[in-house]
PDB file of N, CA and C in Angstrom:
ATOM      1  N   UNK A   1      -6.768  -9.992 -10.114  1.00  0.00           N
ATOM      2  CA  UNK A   1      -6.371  -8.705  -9.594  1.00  0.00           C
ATOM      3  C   UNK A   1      -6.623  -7.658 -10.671  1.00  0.00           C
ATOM      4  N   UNK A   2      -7.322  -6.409 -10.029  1.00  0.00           N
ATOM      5  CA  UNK A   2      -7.322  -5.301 -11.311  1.00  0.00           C
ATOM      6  C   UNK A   2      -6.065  -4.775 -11.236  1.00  0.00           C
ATOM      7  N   UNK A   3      -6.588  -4.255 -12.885  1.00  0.00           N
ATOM      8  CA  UNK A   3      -5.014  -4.073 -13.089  1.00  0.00           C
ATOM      9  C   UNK A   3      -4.872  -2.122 -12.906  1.00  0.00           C
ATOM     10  N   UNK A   4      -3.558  -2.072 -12.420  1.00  0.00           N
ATOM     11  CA  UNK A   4      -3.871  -0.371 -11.953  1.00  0.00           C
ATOM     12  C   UNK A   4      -3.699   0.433 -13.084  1.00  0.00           C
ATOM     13  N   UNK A   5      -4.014   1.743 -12.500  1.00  0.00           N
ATOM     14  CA  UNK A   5      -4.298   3.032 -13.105  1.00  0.00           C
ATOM     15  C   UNK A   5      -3.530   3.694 -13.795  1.00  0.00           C
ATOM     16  N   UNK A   6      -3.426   4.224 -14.576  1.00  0.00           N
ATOM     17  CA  UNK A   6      -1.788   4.708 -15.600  1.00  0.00           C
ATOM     18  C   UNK A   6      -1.584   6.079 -14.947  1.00  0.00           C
ATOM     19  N   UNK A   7      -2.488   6.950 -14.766  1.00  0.00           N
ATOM     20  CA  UNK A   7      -2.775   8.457 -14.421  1.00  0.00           C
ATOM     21  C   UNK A   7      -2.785   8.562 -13.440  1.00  0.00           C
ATOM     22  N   UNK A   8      -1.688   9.272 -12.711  1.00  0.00           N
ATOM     23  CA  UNK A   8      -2.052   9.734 -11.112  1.00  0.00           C
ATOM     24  C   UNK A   8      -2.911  10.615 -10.509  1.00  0.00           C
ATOM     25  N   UNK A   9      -3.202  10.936 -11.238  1.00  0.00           N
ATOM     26  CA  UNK A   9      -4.634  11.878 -11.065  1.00  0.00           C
ATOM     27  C   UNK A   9      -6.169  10.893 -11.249  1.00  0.00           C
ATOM     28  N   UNK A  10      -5.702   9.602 -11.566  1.00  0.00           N
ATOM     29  CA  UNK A  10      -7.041   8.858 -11.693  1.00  0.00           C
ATOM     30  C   UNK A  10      -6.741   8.442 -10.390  1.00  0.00           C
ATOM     31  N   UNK A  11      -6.024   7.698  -9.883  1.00  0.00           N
ATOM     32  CA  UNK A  11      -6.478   7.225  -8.190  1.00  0.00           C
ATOM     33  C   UNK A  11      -6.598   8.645  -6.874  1.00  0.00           C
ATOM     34  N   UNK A  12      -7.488   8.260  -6.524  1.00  0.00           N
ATOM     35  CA  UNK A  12      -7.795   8.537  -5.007  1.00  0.00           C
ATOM     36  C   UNK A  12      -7.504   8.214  -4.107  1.00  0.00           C
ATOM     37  N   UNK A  13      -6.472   9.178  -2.875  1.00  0.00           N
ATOM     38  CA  UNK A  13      -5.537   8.272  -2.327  1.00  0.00           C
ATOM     39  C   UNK A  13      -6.208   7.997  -1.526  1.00  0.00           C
ATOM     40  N   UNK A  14      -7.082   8.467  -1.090  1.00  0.00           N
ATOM     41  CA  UNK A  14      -7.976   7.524  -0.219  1.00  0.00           C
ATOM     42  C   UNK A  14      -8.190   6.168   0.208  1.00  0.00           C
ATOM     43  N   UNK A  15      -8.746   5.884  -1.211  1.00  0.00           N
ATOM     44  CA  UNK A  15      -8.827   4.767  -2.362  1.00  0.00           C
ATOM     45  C   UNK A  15      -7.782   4.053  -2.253  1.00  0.00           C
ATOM     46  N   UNK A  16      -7.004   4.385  -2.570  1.00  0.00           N
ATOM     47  CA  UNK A  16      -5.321   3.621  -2.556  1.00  0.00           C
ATOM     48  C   UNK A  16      -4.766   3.241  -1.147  1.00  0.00           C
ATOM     49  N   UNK A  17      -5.190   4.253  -0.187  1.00  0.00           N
ATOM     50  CA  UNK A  17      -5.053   3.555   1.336  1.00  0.00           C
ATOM     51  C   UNK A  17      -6.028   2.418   2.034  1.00  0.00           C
ATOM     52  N   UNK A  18      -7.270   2.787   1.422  1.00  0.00           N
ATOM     53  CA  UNK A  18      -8.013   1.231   2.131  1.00  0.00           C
ATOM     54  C   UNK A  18      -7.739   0.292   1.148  1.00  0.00           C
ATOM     55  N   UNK A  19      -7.555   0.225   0.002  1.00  0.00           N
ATOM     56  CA  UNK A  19      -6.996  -0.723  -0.414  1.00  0.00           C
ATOM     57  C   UNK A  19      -5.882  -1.474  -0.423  1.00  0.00           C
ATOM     58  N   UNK A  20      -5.041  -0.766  -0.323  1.00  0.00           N
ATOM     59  CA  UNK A  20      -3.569  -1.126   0.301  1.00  0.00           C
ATOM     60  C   UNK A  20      -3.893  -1.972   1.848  1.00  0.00           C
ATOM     61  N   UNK A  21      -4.783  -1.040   2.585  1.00  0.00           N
ATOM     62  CA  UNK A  21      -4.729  -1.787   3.662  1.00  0.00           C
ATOM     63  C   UNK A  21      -5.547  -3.200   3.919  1.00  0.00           C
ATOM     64  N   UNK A  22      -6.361  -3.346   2.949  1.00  0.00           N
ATOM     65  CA  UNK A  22      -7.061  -4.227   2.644  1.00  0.00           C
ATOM     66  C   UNK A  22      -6.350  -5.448   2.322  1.00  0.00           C
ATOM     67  N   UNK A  23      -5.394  -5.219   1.586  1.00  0.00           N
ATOM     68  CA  UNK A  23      -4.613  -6.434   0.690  1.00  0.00           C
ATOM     69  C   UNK A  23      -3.326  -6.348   1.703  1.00  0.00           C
ATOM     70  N   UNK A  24      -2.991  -5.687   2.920  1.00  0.00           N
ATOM     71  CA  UNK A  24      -1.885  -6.103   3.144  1.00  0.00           C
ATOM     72  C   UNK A  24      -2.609  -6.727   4.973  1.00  0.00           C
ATOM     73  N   UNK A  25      -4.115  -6.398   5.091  1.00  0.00           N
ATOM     74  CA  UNK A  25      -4.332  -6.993   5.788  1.00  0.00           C
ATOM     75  C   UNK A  25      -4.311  -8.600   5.229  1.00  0.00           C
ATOM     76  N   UNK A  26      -4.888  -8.803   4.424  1.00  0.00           N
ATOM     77  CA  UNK A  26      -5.614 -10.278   3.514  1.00  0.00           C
ATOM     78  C   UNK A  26      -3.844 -11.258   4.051  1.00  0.00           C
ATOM     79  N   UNK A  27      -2.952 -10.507   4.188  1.00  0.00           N
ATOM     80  CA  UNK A  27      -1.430 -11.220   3.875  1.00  0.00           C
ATOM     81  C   UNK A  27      -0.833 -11.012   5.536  1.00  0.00           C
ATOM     82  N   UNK A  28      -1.981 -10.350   6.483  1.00  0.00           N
ATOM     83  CA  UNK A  28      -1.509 -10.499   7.877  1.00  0.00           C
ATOM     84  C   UNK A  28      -0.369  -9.940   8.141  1.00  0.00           C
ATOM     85  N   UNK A  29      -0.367  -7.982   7.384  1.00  0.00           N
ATOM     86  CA  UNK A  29       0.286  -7.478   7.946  1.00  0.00           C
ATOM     87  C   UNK A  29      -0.016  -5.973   7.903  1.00  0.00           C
ATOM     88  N   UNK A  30       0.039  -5.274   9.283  1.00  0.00           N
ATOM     89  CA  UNK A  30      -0.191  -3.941   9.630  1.00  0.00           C
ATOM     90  C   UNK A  30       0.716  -2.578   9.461  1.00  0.00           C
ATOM     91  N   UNK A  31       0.419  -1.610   8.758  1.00  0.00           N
ATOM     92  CA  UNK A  31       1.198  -0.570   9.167  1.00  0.00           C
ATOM     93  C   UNK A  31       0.447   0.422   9.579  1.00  0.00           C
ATOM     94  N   UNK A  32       0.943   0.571  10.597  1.00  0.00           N
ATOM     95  CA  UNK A  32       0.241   1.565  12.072  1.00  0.00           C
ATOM     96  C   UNK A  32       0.301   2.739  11.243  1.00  0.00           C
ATOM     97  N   UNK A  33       0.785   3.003  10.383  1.00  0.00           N
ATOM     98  CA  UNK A  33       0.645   4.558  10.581  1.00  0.00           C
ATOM     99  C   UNK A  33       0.247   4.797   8.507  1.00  0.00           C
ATOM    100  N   UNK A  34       0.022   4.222   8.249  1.00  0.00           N
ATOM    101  CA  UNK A  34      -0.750   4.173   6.627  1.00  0.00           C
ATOM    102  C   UNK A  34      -1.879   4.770   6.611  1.00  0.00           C
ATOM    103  N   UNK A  35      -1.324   6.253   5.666  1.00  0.00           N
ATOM    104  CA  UNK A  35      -2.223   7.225   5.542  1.00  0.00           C
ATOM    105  C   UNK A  35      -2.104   8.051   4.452  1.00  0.00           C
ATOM    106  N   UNK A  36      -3.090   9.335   4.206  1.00  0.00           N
ATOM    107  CA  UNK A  36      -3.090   9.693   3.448  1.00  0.00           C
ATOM    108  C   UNK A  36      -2.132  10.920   4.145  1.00  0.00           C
ATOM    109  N   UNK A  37      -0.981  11.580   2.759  1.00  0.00           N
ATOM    110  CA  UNK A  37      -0.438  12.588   3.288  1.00  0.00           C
ATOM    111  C   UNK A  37      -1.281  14.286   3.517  1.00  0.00           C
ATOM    112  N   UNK A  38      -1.371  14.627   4.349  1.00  0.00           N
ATOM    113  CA  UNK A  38      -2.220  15.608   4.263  1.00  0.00           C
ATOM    114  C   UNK A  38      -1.960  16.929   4.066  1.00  0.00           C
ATOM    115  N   UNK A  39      -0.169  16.930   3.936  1.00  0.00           N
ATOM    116  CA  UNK A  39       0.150  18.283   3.742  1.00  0.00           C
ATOM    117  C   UNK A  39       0.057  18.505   2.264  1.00  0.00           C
ATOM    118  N   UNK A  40       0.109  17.467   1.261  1.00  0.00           N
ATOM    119  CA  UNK A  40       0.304  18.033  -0.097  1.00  0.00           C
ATOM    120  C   UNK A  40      -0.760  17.245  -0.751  1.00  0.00           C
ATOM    121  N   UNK A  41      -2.375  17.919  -0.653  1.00  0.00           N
ATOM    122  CA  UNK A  41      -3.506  16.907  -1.311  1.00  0.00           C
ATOM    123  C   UNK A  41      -3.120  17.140  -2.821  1.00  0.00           C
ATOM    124  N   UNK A  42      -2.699  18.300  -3.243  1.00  0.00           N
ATOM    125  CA  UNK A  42      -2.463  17.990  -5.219  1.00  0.00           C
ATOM    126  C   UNK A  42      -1.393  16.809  -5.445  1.00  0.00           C
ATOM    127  N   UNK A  43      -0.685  16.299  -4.756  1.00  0.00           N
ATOM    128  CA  UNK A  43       0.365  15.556  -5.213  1.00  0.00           C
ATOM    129  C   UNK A  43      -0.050  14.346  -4.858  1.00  0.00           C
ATOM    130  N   UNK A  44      -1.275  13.624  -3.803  1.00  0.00           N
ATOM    131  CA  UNK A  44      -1.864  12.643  -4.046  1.00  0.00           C
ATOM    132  C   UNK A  44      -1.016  11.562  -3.323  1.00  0.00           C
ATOM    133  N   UNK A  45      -0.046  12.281  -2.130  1.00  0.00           N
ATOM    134  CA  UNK A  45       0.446  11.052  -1.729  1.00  0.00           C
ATOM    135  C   UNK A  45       0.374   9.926  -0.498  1.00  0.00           C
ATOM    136  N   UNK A  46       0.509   8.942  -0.272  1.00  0.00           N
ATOM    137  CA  UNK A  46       0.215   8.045   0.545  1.00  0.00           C
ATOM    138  C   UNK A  46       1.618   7.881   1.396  1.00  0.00           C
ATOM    139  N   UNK A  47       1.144   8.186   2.605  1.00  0.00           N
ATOM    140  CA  UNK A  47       2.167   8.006   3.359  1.00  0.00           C
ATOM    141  C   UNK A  47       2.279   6.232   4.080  1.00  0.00           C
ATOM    142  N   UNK A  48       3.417   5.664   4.360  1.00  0.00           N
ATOM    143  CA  UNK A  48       3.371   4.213   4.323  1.00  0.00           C
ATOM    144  C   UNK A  48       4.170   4.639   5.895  1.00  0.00           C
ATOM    145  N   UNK A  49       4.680   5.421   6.543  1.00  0.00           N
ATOM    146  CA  UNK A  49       4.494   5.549   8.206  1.00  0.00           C
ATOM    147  C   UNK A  49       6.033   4.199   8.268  1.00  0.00           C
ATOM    148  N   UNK A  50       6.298   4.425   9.518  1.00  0.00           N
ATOM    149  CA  UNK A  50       7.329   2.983   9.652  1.00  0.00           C
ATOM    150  C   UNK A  50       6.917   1.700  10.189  1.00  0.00           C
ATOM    151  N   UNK A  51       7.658   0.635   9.751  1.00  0.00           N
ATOM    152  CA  UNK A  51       7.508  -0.431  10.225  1.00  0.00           C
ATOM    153  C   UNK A  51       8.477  -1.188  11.061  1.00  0.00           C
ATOM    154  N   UNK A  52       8.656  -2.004  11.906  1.00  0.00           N
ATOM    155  CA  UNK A  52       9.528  -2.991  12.311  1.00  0.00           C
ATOM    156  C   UNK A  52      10.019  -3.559  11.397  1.00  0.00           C
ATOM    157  N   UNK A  53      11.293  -4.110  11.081  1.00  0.00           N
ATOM    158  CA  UNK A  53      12.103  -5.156  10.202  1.00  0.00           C
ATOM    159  C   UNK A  53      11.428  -6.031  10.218  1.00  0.00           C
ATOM    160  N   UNK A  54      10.853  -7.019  11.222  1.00  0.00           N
ATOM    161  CA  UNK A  54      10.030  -8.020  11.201  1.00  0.00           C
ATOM    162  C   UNK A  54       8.901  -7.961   9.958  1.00  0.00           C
ATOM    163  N   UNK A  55       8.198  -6.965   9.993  1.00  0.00           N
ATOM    164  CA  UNK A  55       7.452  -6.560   9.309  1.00  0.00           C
ATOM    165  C   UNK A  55       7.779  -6.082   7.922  1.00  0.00           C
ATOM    166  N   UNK A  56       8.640  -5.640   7.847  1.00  0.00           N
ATOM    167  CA  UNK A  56       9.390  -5.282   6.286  1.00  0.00           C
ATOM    168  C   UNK A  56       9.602  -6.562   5.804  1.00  0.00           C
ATOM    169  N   UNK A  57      10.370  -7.380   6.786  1.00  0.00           N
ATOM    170  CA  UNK A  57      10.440  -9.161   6.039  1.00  0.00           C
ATOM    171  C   UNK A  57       9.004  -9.781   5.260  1.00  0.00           C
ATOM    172  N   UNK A  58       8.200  -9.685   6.230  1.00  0.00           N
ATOM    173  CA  UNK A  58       6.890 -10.421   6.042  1.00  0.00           C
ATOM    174  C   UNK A  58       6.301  -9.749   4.962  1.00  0.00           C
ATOM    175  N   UNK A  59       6.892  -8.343   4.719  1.00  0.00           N
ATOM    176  CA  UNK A  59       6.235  -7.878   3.142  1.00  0.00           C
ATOM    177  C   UNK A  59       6.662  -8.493   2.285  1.00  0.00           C
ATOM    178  N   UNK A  60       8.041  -8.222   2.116  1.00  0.00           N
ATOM    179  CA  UNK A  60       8.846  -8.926   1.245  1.00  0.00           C
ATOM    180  C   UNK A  60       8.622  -9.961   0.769  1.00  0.00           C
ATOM    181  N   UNK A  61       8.662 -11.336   1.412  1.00  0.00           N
ATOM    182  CA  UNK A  61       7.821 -12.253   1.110  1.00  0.00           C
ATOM    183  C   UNK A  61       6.798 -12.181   0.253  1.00  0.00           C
ATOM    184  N   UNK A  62       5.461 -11.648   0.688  1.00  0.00           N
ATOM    185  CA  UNK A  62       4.156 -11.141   0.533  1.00  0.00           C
ATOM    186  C   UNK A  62       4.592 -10.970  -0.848  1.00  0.00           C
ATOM    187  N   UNK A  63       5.371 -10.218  -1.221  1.00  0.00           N
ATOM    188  CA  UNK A  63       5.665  -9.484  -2.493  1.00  0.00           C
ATOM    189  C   UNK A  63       5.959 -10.561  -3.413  1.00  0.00           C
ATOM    190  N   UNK A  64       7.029 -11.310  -2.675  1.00  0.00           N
ATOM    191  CA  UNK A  64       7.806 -12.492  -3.851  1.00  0.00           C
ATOM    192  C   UNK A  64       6.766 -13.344  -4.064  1.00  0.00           C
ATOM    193  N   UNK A  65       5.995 -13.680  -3.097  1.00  0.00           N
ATOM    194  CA  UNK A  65       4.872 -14.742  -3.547  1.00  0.00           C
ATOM    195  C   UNK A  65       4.257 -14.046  -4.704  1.00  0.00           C
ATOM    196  N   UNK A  66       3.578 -13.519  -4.492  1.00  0.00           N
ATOM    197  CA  UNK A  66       2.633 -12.477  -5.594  1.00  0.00           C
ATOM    198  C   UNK A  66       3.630 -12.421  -6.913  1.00  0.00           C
ATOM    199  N   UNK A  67       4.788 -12.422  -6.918  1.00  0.00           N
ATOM    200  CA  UNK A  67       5.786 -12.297  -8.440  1.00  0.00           C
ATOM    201  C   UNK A  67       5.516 -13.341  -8.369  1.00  0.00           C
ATOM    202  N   UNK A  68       6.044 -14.794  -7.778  1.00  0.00           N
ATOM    203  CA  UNK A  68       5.881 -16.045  -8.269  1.00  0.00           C
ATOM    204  C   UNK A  68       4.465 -16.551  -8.825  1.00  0.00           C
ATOM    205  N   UNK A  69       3.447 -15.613  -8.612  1.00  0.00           N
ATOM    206  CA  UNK A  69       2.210 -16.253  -9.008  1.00  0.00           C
ATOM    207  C   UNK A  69       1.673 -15.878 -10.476  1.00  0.00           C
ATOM    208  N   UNK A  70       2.679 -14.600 -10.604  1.00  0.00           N
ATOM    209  CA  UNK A  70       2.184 -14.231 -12.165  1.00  0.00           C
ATOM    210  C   UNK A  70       2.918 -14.726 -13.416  1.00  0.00           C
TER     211      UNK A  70
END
């Protein structure tokens, strides 16, 4: 895994949304509404939209595995 960016001004949230969605597809899970925020482009932020609990679980997980692997 690369390792991330120190500077928030170095990622592109763009960038940071297909990738995000990339790796949380790879782990078989969707958020419908993962985007870039469009009201404030200087502040660079990624909007993560809501999810079902179901789906918050299955991150969670996702997450702990990934700690247990490092």
């Amino acid at each position: 895994m690369a390792s991330a960016p120190t500077s928030q001004d170095a990622v592109d949230p763009f960038t940071a949304v297909e990738s995000l969605r990339a790796a949380l597809d790879q782990a078989g899970i969707v958020f419908p509404s993962l985007a870039v925020e469009p009201t404030s482009p200087d502040l660079r932020l990624v909007d993560l939209g809501r999810i079902r609990a179901d789906v918050a679980i299955r991150l969670a997980h996702a997450l702990q595995r990934g700690e247990a692997e490092t």
